[in-house]
C-alpha atoms as a PDB file:
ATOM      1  CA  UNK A   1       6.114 -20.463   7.483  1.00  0.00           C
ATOM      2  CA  UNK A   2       2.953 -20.003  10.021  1.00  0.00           C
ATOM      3  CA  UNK A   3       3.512 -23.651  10.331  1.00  0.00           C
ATOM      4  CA  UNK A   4       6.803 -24.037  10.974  1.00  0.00           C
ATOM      5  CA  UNK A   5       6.069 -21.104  13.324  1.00  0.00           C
ATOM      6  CA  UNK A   6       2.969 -23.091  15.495  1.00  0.00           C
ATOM      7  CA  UNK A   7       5.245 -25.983  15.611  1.00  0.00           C
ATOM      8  CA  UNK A   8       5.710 -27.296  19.906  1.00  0.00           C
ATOM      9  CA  UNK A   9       8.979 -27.099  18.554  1.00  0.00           C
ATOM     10  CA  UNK A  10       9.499 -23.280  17.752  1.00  0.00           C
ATOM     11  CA  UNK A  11       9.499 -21.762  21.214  1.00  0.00           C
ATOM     12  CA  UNK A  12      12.000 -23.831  22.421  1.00  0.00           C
ATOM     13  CA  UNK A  13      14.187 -22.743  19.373  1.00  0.00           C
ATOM     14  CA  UNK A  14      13.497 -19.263  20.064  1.00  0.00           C
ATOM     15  CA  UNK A  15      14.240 -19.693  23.796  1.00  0.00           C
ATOM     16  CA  UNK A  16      17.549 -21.088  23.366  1.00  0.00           C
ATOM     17  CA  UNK A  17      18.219 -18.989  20.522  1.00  0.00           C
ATOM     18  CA  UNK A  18      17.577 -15.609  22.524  1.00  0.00           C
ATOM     19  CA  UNK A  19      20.037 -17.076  25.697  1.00  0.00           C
ATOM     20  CA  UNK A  20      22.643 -17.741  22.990  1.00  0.00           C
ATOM     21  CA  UNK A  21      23.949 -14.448  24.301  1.00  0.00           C
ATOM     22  CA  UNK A  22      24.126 -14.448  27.693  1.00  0.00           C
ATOM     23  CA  UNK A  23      25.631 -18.290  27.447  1.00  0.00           C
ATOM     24  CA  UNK A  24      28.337 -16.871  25.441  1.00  0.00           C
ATOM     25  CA  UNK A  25      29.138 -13.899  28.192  1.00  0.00           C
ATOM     26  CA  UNK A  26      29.125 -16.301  30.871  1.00  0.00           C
ATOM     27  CA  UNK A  27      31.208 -18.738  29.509  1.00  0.00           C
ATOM     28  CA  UNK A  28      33.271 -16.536  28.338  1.00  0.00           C
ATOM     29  CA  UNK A  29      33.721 -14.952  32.403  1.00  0.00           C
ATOM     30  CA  UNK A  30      34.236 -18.351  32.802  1.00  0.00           C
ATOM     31  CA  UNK A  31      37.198 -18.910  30.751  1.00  0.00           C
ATOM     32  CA  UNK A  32      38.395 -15.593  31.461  1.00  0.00           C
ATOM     33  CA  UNK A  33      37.851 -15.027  27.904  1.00  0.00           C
ATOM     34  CA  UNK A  34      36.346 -11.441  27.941  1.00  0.00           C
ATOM     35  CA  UNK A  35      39.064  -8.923  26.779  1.00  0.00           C
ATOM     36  CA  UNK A  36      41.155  -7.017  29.257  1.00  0.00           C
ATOM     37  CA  UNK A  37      38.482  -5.109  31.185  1.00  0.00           C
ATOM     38  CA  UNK A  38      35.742  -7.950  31.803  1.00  0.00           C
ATOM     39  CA  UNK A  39      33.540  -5.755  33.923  1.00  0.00           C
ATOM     40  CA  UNK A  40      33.278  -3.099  30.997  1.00  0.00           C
ATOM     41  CA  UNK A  41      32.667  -6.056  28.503  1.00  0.00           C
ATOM     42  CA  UNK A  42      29.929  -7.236  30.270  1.00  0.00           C
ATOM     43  CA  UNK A  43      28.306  -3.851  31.102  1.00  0.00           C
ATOM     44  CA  UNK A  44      28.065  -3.122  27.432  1.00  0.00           C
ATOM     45  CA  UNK A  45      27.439  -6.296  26.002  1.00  0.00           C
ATOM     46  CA  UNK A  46      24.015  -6.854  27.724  1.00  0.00           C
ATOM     47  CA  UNK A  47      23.358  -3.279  27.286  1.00  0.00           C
ATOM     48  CA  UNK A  48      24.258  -3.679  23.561  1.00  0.00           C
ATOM     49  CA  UNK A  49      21.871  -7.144  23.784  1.00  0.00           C
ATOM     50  CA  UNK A  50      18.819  -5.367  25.573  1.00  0.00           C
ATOM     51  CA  UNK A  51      18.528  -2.566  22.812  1.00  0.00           C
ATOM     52  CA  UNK A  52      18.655  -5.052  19.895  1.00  0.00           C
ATOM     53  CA  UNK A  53      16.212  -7.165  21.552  1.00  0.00           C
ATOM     54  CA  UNK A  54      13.746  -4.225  21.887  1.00  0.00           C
ATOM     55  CA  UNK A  55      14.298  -3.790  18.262  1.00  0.00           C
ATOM     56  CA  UNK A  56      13.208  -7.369  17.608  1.00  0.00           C
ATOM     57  CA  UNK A  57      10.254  -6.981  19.954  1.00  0.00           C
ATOM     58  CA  UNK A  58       9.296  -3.733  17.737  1.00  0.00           C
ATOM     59  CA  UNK A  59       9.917  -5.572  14.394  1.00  0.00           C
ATOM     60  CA  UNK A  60       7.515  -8.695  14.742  1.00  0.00           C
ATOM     61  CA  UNK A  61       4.455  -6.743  14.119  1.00  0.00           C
ATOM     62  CA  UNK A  62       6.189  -5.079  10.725  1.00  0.00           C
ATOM     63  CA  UNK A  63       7.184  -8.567  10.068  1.00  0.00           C
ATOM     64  CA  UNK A  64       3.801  -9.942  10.714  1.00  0.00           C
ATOM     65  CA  UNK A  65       1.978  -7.631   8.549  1.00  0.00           C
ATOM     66  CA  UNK A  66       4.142  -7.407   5.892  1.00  0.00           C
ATOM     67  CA  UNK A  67       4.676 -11.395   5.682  1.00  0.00           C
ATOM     68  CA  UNK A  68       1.317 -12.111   6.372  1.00  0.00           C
ATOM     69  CA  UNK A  69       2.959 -14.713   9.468  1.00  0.00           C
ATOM     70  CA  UNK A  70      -0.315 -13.965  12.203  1.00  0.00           C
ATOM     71  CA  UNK A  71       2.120 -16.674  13.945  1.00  0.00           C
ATOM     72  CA  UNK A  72       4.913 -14.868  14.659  1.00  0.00           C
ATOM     73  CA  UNK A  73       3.190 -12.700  17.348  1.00  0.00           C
ATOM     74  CA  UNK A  74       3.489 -15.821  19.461  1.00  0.00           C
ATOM     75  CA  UNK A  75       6.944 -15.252  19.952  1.00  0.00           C
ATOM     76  CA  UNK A  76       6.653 -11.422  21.105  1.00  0.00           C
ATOM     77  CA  UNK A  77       6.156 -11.739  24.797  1.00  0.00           C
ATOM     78  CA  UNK A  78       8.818 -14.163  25.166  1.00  0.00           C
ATOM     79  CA  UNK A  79      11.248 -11.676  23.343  1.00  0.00           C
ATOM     80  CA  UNK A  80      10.303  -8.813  25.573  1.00  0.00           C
ATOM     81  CA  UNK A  81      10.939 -10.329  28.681  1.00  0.00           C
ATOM     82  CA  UNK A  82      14.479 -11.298  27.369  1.00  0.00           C
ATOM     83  CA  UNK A  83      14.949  -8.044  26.409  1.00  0.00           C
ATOM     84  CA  UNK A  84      13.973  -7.364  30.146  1.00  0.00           C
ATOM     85  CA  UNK A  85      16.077 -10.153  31.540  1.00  0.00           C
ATOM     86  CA  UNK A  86      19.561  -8.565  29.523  1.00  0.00           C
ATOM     87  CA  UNK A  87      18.542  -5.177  30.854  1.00  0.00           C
ATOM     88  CA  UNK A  88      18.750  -6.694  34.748  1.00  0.00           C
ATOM     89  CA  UNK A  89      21.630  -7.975  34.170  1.00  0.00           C
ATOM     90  CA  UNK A  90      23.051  -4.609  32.393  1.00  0.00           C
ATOM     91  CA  UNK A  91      21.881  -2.823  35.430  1.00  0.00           C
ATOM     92  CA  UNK A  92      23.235  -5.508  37.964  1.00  0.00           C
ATOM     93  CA  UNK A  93      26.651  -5.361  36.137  1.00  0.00           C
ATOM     94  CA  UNK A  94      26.907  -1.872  36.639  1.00  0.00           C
ATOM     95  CA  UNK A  95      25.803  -2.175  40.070  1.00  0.00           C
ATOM     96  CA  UNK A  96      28.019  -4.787  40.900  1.00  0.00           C
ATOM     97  CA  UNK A  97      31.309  -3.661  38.694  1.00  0.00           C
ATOM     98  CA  UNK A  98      30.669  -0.154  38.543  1.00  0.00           C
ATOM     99  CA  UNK A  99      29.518   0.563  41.933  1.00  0.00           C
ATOM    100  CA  UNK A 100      30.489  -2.480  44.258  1.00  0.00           C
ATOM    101  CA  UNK A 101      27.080  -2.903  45.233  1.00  0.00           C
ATOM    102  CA  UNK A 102      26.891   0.601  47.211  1.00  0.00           C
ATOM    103  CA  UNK A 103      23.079   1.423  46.888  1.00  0.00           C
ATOM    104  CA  UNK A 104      24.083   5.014  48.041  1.00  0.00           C
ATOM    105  CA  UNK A 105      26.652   5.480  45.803  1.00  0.00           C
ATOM    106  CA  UNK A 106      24.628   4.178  43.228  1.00  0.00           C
ATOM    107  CA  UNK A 107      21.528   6.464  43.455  1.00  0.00           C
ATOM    108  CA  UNK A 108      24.230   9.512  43.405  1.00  0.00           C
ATOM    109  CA  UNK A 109      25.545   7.936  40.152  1.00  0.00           C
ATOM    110  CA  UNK A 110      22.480   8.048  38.551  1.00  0.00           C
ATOM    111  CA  UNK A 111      21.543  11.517  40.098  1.00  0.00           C
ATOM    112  CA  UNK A 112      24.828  13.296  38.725  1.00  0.00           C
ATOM    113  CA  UNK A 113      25.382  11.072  35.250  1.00  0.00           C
ATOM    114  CA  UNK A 114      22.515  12.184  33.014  1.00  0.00           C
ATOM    115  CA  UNK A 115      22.783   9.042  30.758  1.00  0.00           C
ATOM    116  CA  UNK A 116      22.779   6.951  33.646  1.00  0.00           C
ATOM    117  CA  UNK A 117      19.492   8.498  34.307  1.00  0.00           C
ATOM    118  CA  UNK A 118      18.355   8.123  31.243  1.00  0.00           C
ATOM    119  CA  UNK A 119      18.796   4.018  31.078  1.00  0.00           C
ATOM    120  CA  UNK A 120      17.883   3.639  34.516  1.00  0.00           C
ATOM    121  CA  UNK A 121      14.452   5.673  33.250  1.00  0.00           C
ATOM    122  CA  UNK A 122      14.096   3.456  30.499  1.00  0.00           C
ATOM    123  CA  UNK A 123      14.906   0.200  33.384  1.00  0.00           C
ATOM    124  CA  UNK A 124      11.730   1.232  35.349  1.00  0.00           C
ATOM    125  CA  UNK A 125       9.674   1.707  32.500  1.00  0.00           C
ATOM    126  CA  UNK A 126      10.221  -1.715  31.267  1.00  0.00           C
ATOM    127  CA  UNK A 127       9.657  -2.970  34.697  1.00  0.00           C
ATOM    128  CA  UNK A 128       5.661  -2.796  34.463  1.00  0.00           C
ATOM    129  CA  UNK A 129       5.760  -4.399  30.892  1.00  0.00           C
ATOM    130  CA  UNK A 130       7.386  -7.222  31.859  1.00  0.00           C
ATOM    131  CA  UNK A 131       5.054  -7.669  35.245  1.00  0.00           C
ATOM    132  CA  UNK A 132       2.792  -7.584  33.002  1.00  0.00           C
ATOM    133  CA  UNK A 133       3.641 -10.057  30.327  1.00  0.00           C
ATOM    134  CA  UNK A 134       1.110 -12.451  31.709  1.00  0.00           C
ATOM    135  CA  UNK A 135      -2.282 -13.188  30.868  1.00  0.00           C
ATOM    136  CA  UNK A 136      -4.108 -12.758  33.902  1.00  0.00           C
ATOM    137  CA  UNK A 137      -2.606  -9.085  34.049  1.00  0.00           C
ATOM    138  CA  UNK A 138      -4.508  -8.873  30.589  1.00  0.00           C
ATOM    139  CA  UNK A 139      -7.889  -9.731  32.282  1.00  0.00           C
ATOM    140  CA  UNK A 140      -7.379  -7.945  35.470  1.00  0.00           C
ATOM    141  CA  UNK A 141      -6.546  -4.721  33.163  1.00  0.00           C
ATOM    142  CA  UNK A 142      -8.197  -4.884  30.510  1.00  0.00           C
ATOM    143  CA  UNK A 143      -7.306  -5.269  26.769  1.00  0.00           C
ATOM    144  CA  UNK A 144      -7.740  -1.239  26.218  1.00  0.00           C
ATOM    145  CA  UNK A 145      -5.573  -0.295  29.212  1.00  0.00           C
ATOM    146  CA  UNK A 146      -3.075  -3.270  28.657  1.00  0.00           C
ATOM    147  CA  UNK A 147      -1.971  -2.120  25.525  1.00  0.00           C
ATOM    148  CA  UNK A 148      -1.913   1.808  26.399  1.00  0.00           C
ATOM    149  CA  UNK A 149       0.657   0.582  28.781  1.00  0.00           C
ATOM    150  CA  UNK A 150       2.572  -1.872  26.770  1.00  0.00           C
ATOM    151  CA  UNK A 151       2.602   1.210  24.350  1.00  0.00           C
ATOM    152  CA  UNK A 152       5.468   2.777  26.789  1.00  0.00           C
ATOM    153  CA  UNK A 153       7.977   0.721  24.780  1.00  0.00           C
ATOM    154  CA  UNK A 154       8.031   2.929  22.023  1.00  0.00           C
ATOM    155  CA  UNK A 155       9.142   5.923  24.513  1.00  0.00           C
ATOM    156  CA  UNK A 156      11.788   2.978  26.271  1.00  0.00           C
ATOM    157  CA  UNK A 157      12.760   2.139  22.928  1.00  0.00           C
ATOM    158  CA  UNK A 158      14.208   6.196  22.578  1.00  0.00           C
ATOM    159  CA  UNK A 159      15.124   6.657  26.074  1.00  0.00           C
ATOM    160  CA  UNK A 160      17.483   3.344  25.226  1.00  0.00           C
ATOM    161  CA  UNK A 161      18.444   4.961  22.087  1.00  0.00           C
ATOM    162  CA  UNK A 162      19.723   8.430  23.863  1.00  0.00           C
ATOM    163  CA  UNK A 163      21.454   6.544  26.906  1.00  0.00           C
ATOM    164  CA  UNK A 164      23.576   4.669  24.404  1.00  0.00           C
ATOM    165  CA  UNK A 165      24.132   8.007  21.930  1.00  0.00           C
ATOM    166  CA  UNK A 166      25.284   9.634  25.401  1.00  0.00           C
ATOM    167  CA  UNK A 167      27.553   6.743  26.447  1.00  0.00           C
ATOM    168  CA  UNK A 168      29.377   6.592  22.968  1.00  0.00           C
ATOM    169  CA  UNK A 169      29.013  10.827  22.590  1.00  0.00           C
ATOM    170  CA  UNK A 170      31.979  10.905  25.183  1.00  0.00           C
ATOM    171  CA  UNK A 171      34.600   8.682  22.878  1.00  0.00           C
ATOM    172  CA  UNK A 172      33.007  10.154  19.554  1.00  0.00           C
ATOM    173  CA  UNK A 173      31.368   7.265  18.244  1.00  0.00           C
ATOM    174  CA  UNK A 174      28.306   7.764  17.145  1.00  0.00           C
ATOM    175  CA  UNK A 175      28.461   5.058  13.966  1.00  0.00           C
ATOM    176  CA  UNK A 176      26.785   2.038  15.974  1.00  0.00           C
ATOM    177  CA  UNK A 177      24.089   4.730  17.345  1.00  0.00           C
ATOM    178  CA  UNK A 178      23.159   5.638  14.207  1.00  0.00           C
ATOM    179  CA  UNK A 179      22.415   2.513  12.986  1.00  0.00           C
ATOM    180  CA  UNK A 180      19.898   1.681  15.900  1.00  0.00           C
ATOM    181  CA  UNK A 181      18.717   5.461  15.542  1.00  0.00           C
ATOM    182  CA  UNK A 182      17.759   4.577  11.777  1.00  0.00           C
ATOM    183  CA  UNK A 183      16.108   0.944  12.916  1.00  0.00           C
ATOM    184  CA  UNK A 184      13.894   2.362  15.474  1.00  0.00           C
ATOM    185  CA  UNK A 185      12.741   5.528  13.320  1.00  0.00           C
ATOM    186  CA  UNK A 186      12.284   2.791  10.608  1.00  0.00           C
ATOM    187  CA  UNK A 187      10.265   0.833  13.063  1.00  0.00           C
ATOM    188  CA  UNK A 188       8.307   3.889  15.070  1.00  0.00           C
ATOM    189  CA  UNK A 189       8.109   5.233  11.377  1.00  0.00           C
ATOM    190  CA  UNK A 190       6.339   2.385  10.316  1.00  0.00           C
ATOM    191  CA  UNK A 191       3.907   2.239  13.275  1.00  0.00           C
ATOM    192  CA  UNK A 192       2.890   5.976  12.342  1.00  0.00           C
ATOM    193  CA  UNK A 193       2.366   6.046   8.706  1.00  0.00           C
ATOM    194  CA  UNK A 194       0.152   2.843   9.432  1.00  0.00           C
ATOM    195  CA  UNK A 195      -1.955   4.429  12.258  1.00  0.00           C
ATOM    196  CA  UNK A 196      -2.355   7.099   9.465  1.00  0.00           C
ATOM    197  CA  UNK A 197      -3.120   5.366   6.777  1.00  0.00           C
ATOM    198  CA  UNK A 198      -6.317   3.153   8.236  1.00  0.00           C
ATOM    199  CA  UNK A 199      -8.688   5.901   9.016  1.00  0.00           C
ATOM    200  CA  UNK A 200      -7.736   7.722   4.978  1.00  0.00           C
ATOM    201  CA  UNK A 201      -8.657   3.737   3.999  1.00  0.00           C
ATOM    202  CA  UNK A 202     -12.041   3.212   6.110  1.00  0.00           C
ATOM    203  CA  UNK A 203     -12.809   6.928   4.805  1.00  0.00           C
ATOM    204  CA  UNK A 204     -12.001   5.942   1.654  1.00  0.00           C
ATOM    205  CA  UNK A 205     -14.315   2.644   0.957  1.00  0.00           C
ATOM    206  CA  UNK A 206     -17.378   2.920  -0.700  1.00  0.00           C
ATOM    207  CA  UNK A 207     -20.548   3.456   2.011  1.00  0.00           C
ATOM    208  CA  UNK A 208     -22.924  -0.193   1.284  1.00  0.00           C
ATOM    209  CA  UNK A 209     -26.004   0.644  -0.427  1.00  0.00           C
ATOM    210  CA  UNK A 210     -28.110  -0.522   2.699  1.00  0.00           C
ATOM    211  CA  UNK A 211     -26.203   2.273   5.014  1.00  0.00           C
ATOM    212  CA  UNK A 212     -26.870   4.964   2.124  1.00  0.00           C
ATOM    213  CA  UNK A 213     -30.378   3.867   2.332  1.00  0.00           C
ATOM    214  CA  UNK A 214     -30.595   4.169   6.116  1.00  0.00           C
ATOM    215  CA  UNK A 215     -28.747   8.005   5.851  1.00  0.00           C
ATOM    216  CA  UNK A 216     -31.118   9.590   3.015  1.00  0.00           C
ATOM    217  CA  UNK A 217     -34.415   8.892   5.291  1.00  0.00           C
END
């Protein structure tokens, strides 16, 4: 698997694989092929396509781990800025659909809809991340600080989660929420109980001889 996963090859796959989604949107505006309210279609398709990317981003280091696949963190940056990428263009459907473009009209939106507030909280949160995505923001941060702040996705990944509970709250569905409610806690979950479970391991390991030595002088 790790190398089928270094192959030149595998990017590219994963690439065209992850704009599978927004081809099929557009060529679906295209044909006029997108149900009877387009606008709405689009709005929540790339908002449906941003939260399950963030879910992939989250599940390659599970995956990694648990597959022993070091490879498939290759493949994580990429996925995060397409989870980016459908989040601009949830936000610029709104904008456009939703609000005709009125910047004034939008920021009132936002202001008086709290789940609008909510995703647009979650929108500028990503922003930095994805800035960020790059190696020379890695040196110019630092490895320490870099990751502190690429930690944020874990609170964008809930933020994402409660702006679409609140959008389906209002017609009573709440089945598709709870199904990315259980992923993430299954992911964050994860993430926890390992963070947990490596300082009861170092604890646990035997002290070498040599350091044992060194502590009874």
């Amino acid at each position: 698997m790790n190398s089928l996963l270094l192959n030149k090859a595998a990017k590219p796959v994963v690439f065209l694989l992850a704009l599978l989604p927004f081809a099929w949107l557009a060529w679906g505006a295209f044909t006029d092929n997108l149900g009877a309210n387009p606008a709405e279609h689009l709005i929540r398709s790339s908002g449906d396509w941003t939260l399950r990317f963030i879910c992939i981003v989250l599940a390659v280091t599970p995956l990694r781990v648990m597959t022993k696949t070091p490879a498939l963190a290759r493949f994580r940056r990429m996925l995060g800025l397409f989870a980016y990428f459908y989040v601009c263009l949830h936000l610029l459907s709104y904008g456009f659909f939703d609000m005709g473009l009125d910047f004034g009209d939008i920021a009132k939106d936002i202001a008086k809809r709290p789940f609008i507030l909510v995703g647009f909280t979650a929108f500028v949160l990503l922003t930095p991340l994805a800035i960020t995505s790059f190696n020379r923001a890695i040196k110019a941060l630092g490895v320490k600080r870099w990751q502190m702040l690429h930690r944020l996705v874990y609170a964008i990944a809930g933020l994402g989660l409660l702006h679409f509970f609140w959008m389906r709250a209002g017609k009573n569905n709440f089945g598709e929420p709870a199904v990315y409610a259980v992923i993430i806690a299954v992911l964050l979950g994860w993430r926890a109980w390992n963070a947990w479970r490596k300082p009861r391991a170092a604890a646990a390991r035997p002290v070498p001889a040599a350091v044992r030595a060194q502590l009874s002088k």
